[in-house]
Protein backbone atom coordinates (compact mmCIF):
# COMPACT_ATOMS: atom_id res chain seq x y z
CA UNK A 1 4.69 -29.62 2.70
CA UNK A 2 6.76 -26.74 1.96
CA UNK A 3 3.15 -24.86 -0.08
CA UNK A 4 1.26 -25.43 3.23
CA UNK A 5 3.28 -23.90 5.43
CA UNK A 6 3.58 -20.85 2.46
CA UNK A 7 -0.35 -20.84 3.25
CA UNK A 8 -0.77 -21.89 6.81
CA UNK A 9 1.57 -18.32 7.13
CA UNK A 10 -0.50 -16.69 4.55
CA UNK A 11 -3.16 -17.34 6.72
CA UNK A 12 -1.78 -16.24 9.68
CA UNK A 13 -0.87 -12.78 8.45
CA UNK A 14 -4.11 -11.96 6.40
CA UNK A 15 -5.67 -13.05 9.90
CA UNK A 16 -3.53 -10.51 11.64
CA UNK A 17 -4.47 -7.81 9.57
CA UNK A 18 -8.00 -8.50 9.60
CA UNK A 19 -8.16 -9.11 13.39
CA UNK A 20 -6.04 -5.44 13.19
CA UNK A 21 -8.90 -3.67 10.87
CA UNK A 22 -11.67 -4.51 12.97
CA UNK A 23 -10.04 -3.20 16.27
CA UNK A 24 -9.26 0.55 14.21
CA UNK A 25 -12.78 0.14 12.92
CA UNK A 26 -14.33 -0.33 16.14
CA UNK A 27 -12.22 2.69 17.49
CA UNK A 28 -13.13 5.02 14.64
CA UNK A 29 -17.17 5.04 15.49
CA UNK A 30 -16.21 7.33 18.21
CA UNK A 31 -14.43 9.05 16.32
CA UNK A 32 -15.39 13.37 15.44
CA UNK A 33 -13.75 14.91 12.30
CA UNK A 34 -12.34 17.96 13.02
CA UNK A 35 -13.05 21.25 11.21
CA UNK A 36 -10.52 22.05 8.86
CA UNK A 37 -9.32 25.44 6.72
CA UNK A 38 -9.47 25.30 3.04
CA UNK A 39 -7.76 24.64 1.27
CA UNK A 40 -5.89 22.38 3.22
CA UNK A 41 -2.16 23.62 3.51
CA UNK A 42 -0.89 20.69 6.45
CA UNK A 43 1.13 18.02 5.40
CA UNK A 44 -1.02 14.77 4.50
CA UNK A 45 0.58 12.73 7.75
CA UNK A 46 -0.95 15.92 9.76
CA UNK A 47 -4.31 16.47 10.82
CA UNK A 48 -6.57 18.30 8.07
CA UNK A 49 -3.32 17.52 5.54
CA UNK A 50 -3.89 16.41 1.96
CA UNK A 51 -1.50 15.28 -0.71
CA UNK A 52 -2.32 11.74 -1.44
CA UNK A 53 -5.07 10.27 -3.65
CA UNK A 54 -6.62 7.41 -1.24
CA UNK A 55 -4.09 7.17 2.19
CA UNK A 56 -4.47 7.36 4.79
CA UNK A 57 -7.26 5.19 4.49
CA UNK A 58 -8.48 6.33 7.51
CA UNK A 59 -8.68 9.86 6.92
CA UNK A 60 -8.58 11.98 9.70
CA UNK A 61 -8.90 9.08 12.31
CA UNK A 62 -6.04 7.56 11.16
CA UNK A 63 -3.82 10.92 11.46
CA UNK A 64 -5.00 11.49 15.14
CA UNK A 65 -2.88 8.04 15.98
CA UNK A 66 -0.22 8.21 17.82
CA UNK A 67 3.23 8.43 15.45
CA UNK A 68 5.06 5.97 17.04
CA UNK A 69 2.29 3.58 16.41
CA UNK A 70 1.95 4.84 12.62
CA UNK A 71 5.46 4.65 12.32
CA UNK A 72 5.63 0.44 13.23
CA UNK A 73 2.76 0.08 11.31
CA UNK A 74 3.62 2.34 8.34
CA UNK A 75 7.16 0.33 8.49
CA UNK A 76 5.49 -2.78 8.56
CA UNK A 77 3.10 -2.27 5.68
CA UNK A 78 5.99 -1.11 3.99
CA UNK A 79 8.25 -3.61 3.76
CA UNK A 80 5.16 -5.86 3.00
CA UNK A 81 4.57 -4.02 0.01
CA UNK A 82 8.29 -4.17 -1.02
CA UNK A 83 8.25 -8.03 -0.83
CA UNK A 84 4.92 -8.17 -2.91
CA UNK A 85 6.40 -5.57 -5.53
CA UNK A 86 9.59 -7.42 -5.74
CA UNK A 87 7.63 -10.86 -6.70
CA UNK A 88 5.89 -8.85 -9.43
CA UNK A 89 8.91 -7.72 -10.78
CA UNK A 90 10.41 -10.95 -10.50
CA UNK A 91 7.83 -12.63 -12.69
CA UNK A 92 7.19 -8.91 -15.30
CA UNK A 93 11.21 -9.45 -16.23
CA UNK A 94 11.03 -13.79 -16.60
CA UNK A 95 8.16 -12.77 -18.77
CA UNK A 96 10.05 -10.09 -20.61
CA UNK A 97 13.11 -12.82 -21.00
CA UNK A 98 11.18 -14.79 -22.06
CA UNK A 99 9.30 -12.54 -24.95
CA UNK A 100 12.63 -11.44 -25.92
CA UNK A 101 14.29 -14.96 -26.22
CA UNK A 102 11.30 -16.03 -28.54
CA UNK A 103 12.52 -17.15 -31.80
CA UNK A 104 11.08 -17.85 -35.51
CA UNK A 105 12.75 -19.82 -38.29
CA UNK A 106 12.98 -18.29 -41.55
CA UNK A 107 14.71 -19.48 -44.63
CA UNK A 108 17.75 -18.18 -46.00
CA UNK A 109 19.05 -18.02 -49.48
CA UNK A 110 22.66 -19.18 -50.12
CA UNK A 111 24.79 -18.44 -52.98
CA UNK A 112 24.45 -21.41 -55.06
CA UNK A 113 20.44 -21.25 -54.96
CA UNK A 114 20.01 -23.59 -51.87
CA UNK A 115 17.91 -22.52 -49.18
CA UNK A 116 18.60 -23.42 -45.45
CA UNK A 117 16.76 -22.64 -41.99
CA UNK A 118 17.92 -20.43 -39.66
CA UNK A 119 16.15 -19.06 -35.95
CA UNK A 120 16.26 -15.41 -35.26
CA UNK A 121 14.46 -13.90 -32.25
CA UNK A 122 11.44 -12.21 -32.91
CA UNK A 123 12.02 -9.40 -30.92
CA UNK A 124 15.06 -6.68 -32.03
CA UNK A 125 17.62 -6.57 -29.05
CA UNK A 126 18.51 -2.91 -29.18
CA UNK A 127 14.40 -2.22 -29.20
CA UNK A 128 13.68 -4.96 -26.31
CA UNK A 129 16.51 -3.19 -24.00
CA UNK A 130 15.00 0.38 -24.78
CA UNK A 131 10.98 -0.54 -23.94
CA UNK A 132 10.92 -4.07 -22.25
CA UNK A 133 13.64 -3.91 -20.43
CA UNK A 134 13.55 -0.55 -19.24
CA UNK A 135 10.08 -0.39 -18.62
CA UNK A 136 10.28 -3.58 -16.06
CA UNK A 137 13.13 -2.18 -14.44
CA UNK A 138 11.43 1.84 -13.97
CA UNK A 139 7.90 0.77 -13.56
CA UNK A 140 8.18 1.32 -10.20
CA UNK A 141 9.97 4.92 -9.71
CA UNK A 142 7.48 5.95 -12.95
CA UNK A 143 4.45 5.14 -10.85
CA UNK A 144 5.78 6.79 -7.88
CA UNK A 145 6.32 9.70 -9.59
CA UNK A 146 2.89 9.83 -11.62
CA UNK A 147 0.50 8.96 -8.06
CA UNK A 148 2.71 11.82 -6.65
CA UNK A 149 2.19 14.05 -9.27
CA UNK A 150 -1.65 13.69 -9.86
CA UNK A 151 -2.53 13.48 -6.09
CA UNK A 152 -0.32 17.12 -5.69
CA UNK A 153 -3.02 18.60 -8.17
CA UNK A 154 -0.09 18.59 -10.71
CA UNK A 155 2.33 20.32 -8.41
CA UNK A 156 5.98 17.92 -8.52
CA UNK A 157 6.43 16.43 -5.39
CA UNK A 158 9.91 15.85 -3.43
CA UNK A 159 9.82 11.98 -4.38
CA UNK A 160 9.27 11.52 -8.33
CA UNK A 161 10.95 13.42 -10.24
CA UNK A 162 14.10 13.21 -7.98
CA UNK A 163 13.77 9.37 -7.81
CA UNK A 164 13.70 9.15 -11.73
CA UNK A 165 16.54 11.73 -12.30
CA UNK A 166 18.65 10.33 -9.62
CA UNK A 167 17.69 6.33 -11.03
CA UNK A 168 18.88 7.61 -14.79
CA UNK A 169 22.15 9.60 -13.20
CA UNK A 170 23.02 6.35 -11.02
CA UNK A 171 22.75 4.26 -14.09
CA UNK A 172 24.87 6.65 -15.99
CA UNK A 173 27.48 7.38 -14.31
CA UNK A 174 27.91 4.72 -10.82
CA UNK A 175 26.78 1.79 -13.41
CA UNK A 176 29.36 2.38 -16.19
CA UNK A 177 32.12 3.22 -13.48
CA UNK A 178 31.68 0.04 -11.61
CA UNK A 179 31.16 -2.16 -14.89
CA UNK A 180 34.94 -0.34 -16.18
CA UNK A 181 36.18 -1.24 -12.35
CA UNK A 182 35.14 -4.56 -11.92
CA UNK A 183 37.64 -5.59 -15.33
CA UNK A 184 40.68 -7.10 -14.12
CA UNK A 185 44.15 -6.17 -15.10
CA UNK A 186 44.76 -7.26 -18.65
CA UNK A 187 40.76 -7.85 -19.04
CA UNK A 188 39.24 -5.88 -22.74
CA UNK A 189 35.47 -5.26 -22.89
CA UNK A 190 34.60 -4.00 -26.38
CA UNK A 191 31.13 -2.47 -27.39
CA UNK A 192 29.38 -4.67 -29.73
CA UNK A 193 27.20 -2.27 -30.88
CA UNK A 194 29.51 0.93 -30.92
CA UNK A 195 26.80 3.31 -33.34
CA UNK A 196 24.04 1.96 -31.09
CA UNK A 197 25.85 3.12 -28.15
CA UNK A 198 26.61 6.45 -29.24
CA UNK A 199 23.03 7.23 -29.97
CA UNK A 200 21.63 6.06 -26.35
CA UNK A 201 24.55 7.99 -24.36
CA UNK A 202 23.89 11.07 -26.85
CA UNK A 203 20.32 10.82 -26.05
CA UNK A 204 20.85 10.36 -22.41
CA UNK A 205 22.90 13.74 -22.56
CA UNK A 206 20.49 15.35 -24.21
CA UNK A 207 17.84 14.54 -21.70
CA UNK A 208 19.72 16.33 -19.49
CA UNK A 209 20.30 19.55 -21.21
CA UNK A 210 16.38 19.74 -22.20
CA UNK A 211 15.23 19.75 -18.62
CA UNK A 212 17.60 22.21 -17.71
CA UNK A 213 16.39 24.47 -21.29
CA UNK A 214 12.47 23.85 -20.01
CA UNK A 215 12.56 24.32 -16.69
CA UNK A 216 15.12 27.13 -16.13
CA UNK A 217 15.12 28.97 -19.28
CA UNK A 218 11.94 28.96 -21.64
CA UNK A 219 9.21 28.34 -19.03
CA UNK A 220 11.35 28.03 -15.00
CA UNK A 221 9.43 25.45 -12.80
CA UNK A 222 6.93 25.20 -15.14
CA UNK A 223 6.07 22.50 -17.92
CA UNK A 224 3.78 23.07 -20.22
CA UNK A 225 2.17 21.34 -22.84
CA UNK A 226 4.08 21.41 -25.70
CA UNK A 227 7.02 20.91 -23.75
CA UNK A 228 5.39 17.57 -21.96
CA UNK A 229 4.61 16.12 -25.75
CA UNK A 230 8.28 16.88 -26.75
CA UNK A 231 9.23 14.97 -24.35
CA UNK A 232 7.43 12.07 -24.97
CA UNK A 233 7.90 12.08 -28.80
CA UNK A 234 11.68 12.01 -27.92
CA UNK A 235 11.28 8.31 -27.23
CA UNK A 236 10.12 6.99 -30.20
CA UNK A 237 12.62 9.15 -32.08
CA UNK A 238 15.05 7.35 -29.65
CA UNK A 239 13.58 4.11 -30.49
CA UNK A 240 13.79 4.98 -34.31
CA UNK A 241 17.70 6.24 -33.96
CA UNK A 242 18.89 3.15 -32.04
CA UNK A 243 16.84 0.66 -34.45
CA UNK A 244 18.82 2.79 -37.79
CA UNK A 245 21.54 3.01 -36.02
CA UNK A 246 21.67 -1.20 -35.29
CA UNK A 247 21.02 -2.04 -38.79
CA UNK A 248 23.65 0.40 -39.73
CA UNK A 249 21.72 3.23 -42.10
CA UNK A 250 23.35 6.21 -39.45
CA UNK A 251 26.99 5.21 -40.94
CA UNK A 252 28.92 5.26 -44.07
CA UNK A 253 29.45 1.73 -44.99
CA UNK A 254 33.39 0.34 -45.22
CA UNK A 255 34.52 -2.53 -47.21
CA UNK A 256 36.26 -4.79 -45.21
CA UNK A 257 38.89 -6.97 -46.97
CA UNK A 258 40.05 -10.35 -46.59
CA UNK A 259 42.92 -11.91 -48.75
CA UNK A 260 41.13 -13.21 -51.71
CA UNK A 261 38.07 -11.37 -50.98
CA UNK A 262 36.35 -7.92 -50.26
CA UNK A 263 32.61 -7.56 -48.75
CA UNK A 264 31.43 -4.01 -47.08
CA UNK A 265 30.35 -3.86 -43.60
CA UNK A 266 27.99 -1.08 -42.48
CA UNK A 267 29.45 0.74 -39.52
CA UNK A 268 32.75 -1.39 -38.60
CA UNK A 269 36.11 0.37 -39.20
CA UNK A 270 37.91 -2.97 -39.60
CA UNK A 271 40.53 -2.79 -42.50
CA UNK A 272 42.75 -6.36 -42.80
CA UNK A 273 45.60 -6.44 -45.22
CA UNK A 274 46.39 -9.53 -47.05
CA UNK A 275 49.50 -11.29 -45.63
């Protein structure tokens, strides 16, 4: 019961906007373009405006509407679009959990010559967080920003690139200070992965400090191409760093001792002393 209603109200809203479409189409055979300058200098909500690639879909018939109509039906569309991006991100990250969980068994040599089996994902954590993960979770601000950007002839909007620097300096700074605030009193958090931390928060700096040297100092509000394939190569060297960094090859290996025993430990500063 509970699928038909999900499609008797499908139904009932694709109905709605059709019934909507054919009124505005009706309405627009009337309809005179105006003569306008070029270029076009107006914002793209204004008649003779430009900015976007394909909205408004009705061109300048669509921007002679009245705005407190576009601005119901803009909202509405809106928040319609929200809910439909939300279920795709839903189901990109169970996918992505569920890539990442994936595991293979291998076998395992022991000391005395046996062999056992043992499962180890198939994915590398640190490298699933950095692409994956971060991809699913950006997709959307990226996109903004790229639509923006190409439908501005290549001219940065006020939406993308603030989204996607404000997104990164939330996540740096308001993420780590609630995660340290929500600890109770008494409550220890340690990082498992200390080296692999360092290298992501170094990076993250670094981001920062780049835009400011490429778009201030060497070329000011101006990227150019060198500068744009930088920028993307600093990703995989990101990638590369956090991966060497995991498996230990960015630190100076420490024996650890036990009483009876001594085995060394890449990149854990963990000294016992036999009782």
């Amino acid at each position: 019961r509970e699928w038909r209603k999900a499609l008797f109200l499908g139904a009932m809203v694709l109905i709605l906007w059709a019934l909507l479409f054919v009124i505005l189409g009706v309405a627009a055979r009337g309809f005179e373009d105006p003569v306008c300058p070029v270029p076009r200098i107006a914002r793209s909500c204004k008649p003779c405006g430009e900015g976007l690639i394909f909205l408004p879909w009705g061109g300048e018939f669509e921007r002679s509407w009245p705005n407190g109509f576009r601005v119901v039906l803009y909202f509405v569309a809106m928040i319609w679009l929200f809910q439909g991006i939300g279920v795709i991100c839903d189901k990109f990250m169970e996918g992505i959990e569920e890539v990442t969980s994936t595991k293979r068994v291998v076998w395992v040599d022991l000391h005395n010559g046996a062999r056992r089996k043992k499962k180890v994902k198939v994915w590398n954590g640190t490298i699933a967080n950095l692409t994956l993960m971060a991809l699913g979770s950006s997709a959307p601000e990226i996109l903004l920003s790229i639509i923006e950007t190409v439908g501005g002839n290549y001219y940065a909007g006020e939406l993308g690139p603030s989204t996607i620097v404000g997104s990164a300096a939330f996540n740096l700074m308001i993420i780590t200070a609630v995660c340290l605030v929500a600890l109770g009193d008494g409550e220890i958090r340690r990082i498992h992965y200390l080296d692999v931390f360092v290298v992501t928060a170094s990076f993250s700096l670094f981001a920062y400090v780049w835009m400011v040297f490429i778009l201030q100092w060497n070329t000011p509000d101006l990227i150019e191409r060198w500068e744009a394939l930088v920028t993307f190569l600093l990703f995989p060297a990101l990638l590369i760093a956090s991966y060497a960094a995991e498996r230990g090859w960015l630190s100076r290996p420490r024996t650890c001792c036990t009483p009876g025993s001594s085995r060394v430990v890449p990149g854990i500063a963990q000294h016992v002393q036999p009782g």
